[in-house]
Protein backbone atom coordinates (compact mmCIF):
# COMPACT_ATOMS: atom_id res chain seq x y z
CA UNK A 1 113.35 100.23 121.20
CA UNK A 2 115.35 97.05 122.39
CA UNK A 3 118.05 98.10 123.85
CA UNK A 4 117.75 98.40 127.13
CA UNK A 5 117.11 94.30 127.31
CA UNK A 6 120.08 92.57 127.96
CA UNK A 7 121.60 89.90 125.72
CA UNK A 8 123.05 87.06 127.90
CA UNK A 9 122.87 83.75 125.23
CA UNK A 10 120.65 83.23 121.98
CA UNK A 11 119.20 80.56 123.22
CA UNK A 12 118.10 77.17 121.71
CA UNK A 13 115.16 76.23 118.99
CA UNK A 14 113.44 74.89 121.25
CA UNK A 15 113.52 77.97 123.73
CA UNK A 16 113.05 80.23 120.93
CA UNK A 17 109.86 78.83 119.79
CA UNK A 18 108.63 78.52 123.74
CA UNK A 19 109.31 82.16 124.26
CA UNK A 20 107.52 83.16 120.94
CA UNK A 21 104.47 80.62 122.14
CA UNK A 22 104.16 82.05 125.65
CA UNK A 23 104.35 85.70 123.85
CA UNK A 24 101.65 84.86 121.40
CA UNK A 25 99.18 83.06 124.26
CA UNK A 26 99.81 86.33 125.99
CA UNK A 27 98.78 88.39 123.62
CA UNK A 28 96.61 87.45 120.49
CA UNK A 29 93.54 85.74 122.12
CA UNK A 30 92.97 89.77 123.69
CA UNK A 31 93.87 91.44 120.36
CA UNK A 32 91.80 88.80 118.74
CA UNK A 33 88.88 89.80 121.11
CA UNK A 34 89.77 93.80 120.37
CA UNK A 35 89.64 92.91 116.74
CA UNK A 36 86.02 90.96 116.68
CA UNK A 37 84.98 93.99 118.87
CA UNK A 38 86.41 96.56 116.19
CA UNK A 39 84.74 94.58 113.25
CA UNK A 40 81.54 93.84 114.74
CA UNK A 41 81.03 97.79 115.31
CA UNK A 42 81.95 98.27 111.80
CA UNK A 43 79.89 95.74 110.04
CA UNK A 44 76.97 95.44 112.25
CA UNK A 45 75.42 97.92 110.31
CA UNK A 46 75.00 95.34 107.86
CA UNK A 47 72.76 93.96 110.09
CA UNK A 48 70.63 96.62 111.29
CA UNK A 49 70.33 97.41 107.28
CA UNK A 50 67.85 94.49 107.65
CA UNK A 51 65.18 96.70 109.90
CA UNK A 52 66.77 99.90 109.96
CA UNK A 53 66.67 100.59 105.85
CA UNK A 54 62.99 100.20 106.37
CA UNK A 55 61.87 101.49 109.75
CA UNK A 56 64.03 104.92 108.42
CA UNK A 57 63.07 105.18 104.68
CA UNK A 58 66.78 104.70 103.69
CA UNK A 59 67.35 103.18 100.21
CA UNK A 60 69.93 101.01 99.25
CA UNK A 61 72.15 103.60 97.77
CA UNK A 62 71.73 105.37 100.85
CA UNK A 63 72.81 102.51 103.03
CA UNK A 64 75.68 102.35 100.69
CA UNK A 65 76.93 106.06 100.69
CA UNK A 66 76.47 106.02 104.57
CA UNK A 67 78.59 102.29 105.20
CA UNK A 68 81.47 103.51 102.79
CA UNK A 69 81.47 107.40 104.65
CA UNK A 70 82.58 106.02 107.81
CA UNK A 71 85.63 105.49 105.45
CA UNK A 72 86.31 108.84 104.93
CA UNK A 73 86.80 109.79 108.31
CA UNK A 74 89.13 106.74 108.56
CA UNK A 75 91.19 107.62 105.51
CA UNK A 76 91.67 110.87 107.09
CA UNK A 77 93.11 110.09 110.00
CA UNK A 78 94.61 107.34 109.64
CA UNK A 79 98.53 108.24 109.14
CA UNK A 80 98.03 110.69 111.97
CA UNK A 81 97.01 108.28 114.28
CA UNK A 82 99.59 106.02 114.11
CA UNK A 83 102.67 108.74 114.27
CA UNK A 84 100.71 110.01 117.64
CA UNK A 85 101.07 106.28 118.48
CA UNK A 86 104.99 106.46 117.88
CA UNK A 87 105.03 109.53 120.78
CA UNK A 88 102.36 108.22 122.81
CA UNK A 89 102.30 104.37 123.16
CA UNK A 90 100.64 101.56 122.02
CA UNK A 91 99.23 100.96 125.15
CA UNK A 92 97.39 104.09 125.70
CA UNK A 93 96.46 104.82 122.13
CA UNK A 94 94.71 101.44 121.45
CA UNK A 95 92.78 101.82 124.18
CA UNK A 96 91.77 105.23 123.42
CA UNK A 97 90.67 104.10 120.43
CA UNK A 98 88.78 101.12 121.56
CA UNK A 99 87.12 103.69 124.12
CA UNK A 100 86.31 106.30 121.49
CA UNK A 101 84.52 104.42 118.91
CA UNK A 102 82.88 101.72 120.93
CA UNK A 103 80.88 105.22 122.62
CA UNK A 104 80.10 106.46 118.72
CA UNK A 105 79.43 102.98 118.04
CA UNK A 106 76.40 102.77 120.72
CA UNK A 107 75.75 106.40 119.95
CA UNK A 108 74.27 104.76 116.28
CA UNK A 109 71.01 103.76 117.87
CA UNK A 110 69.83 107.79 117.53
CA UNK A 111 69.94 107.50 114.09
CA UNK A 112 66.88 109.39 112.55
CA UNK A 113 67.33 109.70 108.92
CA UNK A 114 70.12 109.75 106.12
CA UNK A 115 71.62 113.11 107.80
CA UNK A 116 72.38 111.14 111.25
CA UNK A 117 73.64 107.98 109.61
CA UNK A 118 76.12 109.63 107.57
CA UNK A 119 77.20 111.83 110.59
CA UNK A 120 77.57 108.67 113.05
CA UNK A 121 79.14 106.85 110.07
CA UNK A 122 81.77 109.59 109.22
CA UNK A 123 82.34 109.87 113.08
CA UNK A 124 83.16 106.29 113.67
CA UNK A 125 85.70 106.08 111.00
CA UNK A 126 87.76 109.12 112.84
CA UNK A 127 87.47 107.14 115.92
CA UNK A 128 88.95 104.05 114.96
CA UNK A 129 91.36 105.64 112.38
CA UNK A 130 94.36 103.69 112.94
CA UNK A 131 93.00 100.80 115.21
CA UNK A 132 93.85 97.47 112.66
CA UNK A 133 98.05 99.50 111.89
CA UNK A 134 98.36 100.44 115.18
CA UNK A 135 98.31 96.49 116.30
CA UNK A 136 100.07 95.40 112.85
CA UNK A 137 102.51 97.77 113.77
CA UNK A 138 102.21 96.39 117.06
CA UNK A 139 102.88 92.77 116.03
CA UNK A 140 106.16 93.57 114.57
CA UNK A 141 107.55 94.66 118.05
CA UNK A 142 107.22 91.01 119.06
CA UNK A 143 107.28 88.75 116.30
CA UNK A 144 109.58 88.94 113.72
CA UNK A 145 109.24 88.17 109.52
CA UNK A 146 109.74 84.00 109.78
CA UNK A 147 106.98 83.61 112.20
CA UNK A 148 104.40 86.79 110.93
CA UNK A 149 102.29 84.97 108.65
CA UNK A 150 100.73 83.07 111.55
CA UNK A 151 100.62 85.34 113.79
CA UNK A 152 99.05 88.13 111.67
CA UNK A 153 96.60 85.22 110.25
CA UNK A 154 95.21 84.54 113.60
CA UNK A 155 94.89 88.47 114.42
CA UNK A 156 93.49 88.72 111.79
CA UNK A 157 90.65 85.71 111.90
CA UNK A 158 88.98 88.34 114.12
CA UNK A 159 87.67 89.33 110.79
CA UNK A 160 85.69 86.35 109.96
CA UNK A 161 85.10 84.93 113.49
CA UNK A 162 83.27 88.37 114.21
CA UNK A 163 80.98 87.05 111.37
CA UNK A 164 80.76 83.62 112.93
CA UNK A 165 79.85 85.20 116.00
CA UNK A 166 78.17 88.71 114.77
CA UNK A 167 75.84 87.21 112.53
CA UNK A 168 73.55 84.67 114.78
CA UNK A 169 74.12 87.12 117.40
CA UNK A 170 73.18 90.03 116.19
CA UNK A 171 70.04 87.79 114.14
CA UNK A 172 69.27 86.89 117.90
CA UNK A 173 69.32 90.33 119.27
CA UNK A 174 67.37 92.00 116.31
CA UNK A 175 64.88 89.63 117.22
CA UNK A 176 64.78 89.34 120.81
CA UNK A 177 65.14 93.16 121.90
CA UNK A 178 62.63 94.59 119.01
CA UNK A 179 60.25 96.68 120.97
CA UNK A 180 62.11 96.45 124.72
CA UNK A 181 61.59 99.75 126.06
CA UNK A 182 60.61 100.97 122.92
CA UNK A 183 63.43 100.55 121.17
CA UNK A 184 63.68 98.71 117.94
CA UNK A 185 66.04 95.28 117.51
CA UNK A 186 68.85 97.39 115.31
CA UNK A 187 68.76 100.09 118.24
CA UNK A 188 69.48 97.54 120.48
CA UNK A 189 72.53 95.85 118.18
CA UNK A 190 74.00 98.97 118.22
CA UNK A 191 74.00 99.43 121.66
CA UNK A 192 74.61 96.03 122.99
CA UNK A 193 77.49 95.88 120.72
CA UNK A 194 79.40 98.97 121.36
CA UNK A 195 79.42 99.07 125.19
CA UNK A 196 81.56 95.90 125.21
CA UNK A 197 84.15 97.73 123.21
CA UNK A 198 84.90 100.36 125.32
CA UNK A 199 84.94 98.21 128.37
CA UNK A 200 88.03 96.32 126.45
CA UNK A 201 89.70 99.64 125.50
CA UNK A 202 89.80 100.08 129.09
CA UNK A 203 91.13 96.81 129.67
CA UNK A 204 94.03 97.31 127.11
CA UNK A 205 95.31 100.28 129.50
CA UNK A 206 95.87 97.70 131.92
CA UNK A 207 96.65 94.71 130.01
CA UNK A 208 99.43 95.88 127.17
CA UNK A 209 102.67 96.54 127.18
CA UNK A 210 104.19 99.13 125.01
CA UNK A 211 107.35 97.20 124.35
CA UNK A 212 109.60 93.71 125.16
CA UNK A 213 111.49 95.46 128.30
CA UNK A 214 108.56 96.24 129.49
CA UNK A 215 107.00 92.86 130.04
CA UNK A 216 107.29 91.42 133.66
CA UNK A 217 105.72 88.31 132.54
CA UNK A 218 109.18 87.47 130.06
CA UNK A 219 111.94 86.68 131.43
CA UNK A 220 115.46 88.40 131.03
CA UNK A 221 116.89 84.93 128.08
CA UNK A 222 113.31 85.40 126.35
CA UNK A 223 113.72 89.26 125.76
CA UNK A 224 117.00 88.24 124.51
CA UNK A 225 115.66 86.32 121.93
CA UNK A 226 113.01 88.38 120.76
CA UNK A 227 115.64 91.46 120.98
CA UNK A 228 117.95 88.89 118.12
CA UNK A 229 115.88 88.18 116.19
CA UNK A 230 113.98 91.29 115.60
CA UNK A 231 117.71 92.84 115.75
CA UNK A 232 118.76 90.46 112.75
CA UNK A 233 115.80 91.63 110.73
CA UNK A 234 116.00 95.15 110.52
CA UNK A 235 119.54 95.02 109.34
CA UNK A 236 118.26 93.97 106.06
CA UNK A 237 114.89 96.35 105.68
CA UNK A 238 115.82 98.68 103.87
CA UNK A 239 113.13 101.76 104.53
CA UNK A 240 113.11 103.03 108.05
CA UNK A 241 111.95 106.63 107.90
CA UNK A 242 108.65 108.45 107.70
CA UNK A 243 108.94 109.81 104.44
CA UNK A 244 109.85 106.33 103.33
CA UNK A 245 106.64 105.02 105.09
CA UNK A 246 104.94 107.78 102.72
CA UNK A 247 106.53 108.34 99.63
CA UNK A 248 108.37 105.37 98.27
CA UNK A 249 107.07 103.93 95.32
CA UNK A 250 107.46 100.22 97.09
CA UNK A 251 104.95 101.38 99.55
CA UNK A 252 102.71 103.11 97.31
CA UNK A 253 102.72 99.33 95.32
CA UNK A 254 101.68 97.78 97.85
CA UNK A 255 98.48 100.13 98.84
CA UNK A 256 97.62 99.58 95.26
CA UNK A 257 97.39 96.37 95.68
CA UNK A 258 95.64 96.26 98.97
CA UNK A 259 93.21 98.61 97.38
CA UNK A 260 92.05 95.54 94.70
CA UNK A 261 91.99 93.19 97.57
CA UNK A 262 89.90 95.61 100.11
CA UNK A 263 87.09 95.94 97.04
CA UNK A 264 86.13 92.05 97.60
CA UNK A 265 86.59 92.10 101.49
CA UNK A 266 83.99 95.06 101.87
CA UNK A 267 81.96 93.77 98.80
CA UNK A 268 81.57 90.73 101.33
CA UNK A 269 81.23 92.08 104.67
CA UNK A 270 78.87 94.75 104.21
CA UNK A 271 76.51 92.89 101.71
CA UNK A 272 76.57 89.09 102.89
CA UNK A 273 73.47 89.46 104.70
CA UNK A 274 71.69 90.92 102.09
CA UNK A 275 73.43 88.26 99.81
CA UNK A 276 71.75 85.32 101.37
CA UNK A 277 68.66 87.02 102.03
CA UNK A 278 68.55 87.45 97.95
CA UNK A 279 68.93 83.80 97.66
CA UNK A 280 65.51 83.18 99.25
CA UNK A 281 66.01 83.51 103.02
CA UNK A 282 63.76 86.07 105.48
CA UNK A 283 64.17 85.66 108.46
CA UNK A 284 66.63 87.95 110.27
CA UNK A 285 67.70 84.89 112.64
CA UNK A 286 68.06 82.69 109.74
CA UNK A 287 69.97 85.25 107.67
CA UNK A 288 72.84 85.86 110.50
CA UNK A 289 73.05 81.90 111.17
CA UNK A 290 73.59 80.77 107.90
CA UNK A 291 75.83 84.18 106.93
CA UNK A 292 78.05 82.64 109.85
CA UNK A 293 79.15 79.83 107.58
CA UNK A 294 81.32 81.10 105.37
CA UNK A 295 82.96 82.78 107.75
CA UNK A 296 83.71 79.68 109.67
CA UNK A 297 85.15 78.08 106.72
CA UNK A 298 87.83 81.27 106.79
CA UNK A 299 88.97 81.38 110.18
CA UNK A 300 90.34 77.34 108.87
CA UNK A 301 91.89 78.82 105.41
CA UNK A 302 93.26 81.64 106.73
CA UNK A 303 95.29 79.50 109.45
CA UNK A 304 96.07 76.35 107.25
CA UNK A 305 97.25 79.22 104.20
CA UNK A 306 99.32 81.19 107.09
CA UNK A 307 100.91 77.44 108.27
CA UNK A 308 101.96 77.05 104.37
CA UNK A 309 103.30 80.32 103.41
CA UNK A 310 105.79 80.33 107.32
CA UNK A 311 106.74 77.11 106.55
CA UNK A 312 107.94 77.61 103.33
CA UNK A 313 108.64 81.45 103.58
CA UNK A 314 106.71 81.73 100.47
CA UNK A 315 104.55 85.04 100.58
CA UNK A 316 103.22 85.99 96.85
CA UNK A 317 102.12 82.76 95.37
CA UNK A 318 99.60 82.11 98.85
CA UNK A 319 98.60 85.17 98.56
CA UNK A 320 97.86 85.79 94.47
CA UNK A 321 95.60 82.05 94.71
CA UNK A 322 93.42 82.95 97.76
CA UNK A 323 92.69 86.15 95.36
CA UNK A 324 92.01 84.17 92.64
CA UNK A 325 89.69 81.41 94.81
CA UNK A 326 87.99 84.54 96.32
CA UNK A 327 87.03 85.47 92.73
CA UNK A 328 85.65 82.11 91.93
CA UNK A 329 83.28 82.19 94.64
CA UNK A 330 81.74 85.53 94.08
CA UNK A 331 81.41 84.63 90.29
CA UNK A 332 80.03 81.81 91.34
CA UNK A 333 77.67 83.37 94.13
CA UNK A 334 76.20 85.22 91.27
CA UNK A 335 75.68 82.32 88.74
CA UNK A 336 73.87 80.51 91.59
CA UNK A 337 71.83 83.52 93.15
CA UNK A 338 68.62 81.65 93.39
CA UNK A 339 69.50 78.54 94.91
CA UNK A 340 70.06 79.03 98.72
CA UNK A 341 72.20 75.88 98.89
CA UNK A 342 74.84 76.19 95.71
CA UNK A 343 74.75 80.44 96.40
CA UNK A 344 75.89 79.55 100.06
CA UNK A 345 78.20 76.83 98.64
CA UNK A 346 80.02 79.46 95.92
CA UNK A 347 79.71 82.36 99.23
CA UNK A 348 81.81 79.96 101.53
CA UNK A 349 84.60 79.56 99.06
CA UNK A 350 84.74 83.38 97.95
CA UNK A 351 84.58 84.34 101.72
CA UNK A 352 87.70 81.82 102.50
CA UNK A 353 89.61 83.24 99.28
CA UNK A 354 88.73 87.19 100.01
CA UNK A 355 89.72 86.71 104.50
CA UNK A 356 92.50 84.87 103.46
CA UNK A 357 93.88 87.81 100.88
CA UNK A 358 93.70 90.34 103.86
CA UNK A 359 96.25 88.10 106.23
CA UNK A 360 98.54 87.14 103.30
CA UNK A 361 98.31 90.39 102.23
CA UNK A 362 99.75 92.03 105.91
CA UNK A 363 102.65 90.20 106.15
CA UNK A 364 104.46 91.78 102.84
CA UNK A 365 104.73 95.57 104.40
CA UNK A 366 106.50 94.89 107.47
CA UNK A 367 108.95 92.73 105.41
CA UNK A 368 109.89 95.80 103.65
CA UNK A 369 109.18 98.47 106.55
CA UNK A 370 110.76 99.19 110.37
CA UNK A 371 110.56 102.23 112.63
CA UNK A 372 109.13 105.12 111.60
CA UNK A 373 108.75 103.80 107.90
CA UNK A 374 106.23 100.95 109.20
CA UNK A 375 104.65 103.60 111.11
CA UNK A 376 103.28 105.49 108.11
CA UNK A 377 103.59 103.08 105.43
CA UNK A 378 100.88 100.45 107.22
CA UNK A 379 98.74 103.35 108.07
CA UNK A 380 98.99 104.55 104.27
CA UNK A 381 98.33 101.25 103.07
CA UNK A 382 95.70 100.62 105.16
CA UNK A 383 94.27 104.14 104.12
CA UNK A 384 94.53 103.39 100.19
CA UNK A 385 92.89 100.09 100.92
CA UNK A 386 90.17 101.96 103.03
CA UNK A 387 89.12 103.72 99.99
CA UNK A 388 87.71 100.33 98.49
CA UNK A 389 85.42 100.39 102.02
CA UNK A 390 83.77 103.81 100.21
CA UNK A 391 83.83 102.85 96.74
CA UNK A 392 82.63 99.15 97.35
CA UNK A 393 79.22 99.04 99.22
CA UNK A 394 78.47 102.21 97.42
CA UNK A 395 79.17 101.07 93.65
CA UNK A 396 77.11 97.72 95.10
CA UNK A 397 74.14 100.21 96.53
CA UNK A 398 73.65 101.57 93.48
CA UNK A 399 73.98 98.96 91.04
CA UNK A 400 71.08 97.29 93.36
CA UNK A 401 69.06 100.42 93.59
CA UNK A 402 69.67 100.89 89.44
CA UNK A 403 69.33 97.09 88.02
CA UNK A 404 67.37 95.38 90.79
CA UNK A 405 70.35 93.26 91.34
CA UNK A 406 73.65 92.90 93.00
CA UNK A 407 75.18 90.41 90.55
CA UNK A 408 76.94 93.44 88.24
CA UNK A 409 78.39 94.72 91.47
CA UNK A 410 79.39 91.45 92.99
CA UNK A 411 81.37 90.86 89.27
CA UNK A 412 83.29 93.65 89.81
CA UNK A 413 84.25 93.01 93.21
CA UNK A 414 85.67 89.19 91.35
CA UNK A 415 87.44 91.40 88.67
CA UNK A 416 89.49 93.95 91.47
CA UNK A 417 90.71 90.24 93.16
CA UNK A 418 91.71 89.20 89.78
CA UNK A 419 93.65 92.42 89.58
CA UNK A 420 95.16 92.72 93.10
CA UNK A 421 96.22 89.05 92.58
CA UNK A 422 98.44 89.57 89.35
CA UNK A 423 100.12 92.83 90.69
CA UNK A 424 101.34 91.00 93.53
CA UNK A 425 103.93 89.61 91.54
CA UNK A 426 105.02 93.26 90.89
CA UNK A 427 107.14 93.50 94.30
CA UNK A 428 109.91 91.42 94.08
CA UNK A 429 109.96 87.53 95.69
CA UNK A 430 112.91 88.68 97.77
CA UNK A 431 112.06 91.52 99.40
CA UNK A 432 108.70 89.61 100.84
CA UNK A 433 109.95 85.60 100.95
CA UNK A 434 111.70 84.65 103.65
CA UNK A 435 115.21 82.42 103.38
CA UNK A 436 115.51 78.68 104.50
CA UNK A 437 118.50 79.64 106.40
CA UNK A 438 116.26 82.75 108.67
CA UNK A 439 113.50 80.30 109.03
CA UNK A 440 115.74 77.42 110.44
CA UNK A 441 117.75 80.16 112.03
């Protein structure tokens, strides 16, 4: 893939981190955006729960059955996609994603009954099969192990930020659009919210590059650069094929793990909402406001826990502790269910822990992984862990619909981070750590 870019010096630290700077201003702030687009069509379901569920008839285990289902179609088609990426581009295949399920996305307001949400649902997830691999994959074609963590962190606080920024405004358009044309506010979330995503898949046509000799906007010495350094690195991974990417039991390790870790990140996107309304809050405005919070707190851990692990090249240890403080707070959200303040307190601190597994957590595979074997293997991990997305909000539906409370679920969701956190130590420290002679290198 690199080369066709010439090699004409190394060049200095100081060049090498301006050419990775300039390459990360160019592109993370509009895969950030992509990414807040992709998770605000996935979890702003959560929010329409709050009117739909009862303008519809749906009960909570339905609600849960139809928010883990768009899983299915994910899990499906998920490998798939990101081999077609391999032959087609990243450039046109992200964007035909982006295009795809922002339409299906908007295409939710027609929901009529249970039948129609679990279509939609099942439909979205084969749209945006291979979305979040296809740019991990795509992250490793400019940025190589020593600087990942970062990078992938602040990808990745699209996650959290689309919370910051989903949950007052989808509150706000709930509220304000209820009854506009006679439409209902979670008709118009839908809508509003997946139009904007297929105007950026459009955009990434345009805007991406498929790989370093193709960017006009670096110059010959900083291809160079990247080309060494990503060069260096693959001469010590040691899977590169597509059966690797499928097969190998390193690989299948590591979307065990991810599975454990996926159980609290759905556990907390797809029932926050309904989390603090539990604790005492009504107001649809109020609940998307103060469910913004503990999201805010995780776009800071996940960068200052990203910062730590790069600048020591220490992967497992960041990322078994933000398990275990992600378990903490949803034991603790439970404890404390009746007390807005000291529920929202415990929320923020499992929210920071549970973001801050899912960044960690993406910056092992590609340590281990190049070529063809990244490819599958982050599409297969990212498939195993998509399974939590079905089994999570659904096990959480029913305990709620059963026991009249979400505190059994929310337990179990601690109990998989307490599991995912002590298998980490399972793949070995140097295979995923990174030396003090590559990172001063």
């Amino acid at each position: 893939m690199y080369s066709d870019v010439a090699t004409p010096h190394v060049g200095t630290q100081d060049e090498e981190a301006a050419t990775y700077a300039k390459v990360a201003w160019r592109l993370l702030p509009f895969l950030f955006l992509c990414y807040v687009c992709a998770y605000l069509d996935r979890i702003n379901v959560s929010f329409a729960k709050l009117q739909m569920a009862h303008d519809l008839g749906l009960s909570d285990a339905v609600y849960g059955l139809g928010a883990g289902i768009f899983f299915v179609g994910y899990l499906m088609f998920e490998v798939p996609s990101n081999l077609i990426l391999l032959k087609v581009g990243a450039r046109r295949w992200i964007a035909r994603i982006m295009v795809t399920w922002g339409l299906i996305s908007a295409g939710m307001l027609f929901v009529s009954g249970p039948t129609s949400f679990y279509i939609l649902r099942f439909l979205l997830g084969v749209a945006e099969a291979g979305f979040i691999p296809a740019i991990l994959l795509y992250l490793t074609y400019w940025f190589p192990n020593k600087r990942r963590s970062k990078v992938t962190a602040l990808f990745l606080t699209g996650i959290p930020m689309s919370g910051v920024i989903g949950g007052p405004l989808s509150g706000w358009m709930m509220t304000h659009f209820a009854g506009l044309h006679g439409m209902a506010g979670w008709q118009w979330l839908f809508l509003l919210q997946g139009l904007p995503t297929v105007l950026m898949g459009v955009i990434a046509f345009f805007f991406l590059n498929d790989k370093v000799a193709d960017a006009k906007w670096l110059s010959n010495s900083e291809k160079a650069i990247i080309q060494r350094d990503l060069s260096a690195e693959q001469q010590g991974q040691h899977l590169h094929s597509i059966k690797d990417g499928l097969t190998n039991p390193r690989v299948l390790l590591l979307s065990g793990i991810y599975f454990f870790f996926t159980m609290g990140l759905y556990g907390v996107s797809f029932w926050l909402p309904s989390l603090v309304k539990a604790s005492g809050v009504t107001n649809p405005l109020d609940v998307g406001f103060l469910s913004s919070i503990p999201y805010a707190a995780a776009v800071v851990g996940m960068i200052l826990i990203s910062r730590s692990s790069d600048s020591t090249g220490e992967r497992r240890w960041h990322l078994s502790l933000a398990g275990v403080l992600g378990a903490i707070g949803l034991c603790a959200s439970v404890f404390f269910a009746h007390d807005t303040t000291l529920a929202m307190v415990a929320l923020t601190i499992g929210t920071v822990g549970v973001m801050a597994t899912i960044s960690q957590f993406w910056v092992m595979p590609p340590a281990i992984l190049s070529g063809g074997a990244a490819a599958a293997g982050i599409a297969l991990v990212n498939s195993v862990g998509s399974i939590s997305g079905v089994v999570s909000p659904y096990v959480i539906g029913y305990v709620q619909t059963a026991y009249g409370s979400t505190g059994t679920g929310v337990l179990g969701l601690a109990a998989s981070l307490i599991i995912g956190s002590v298998l980490v130590f399972t793949v070995p420290a140097k295979l995923v750590n990174v030396s003090k002679s590559s990172r001063q290198g």
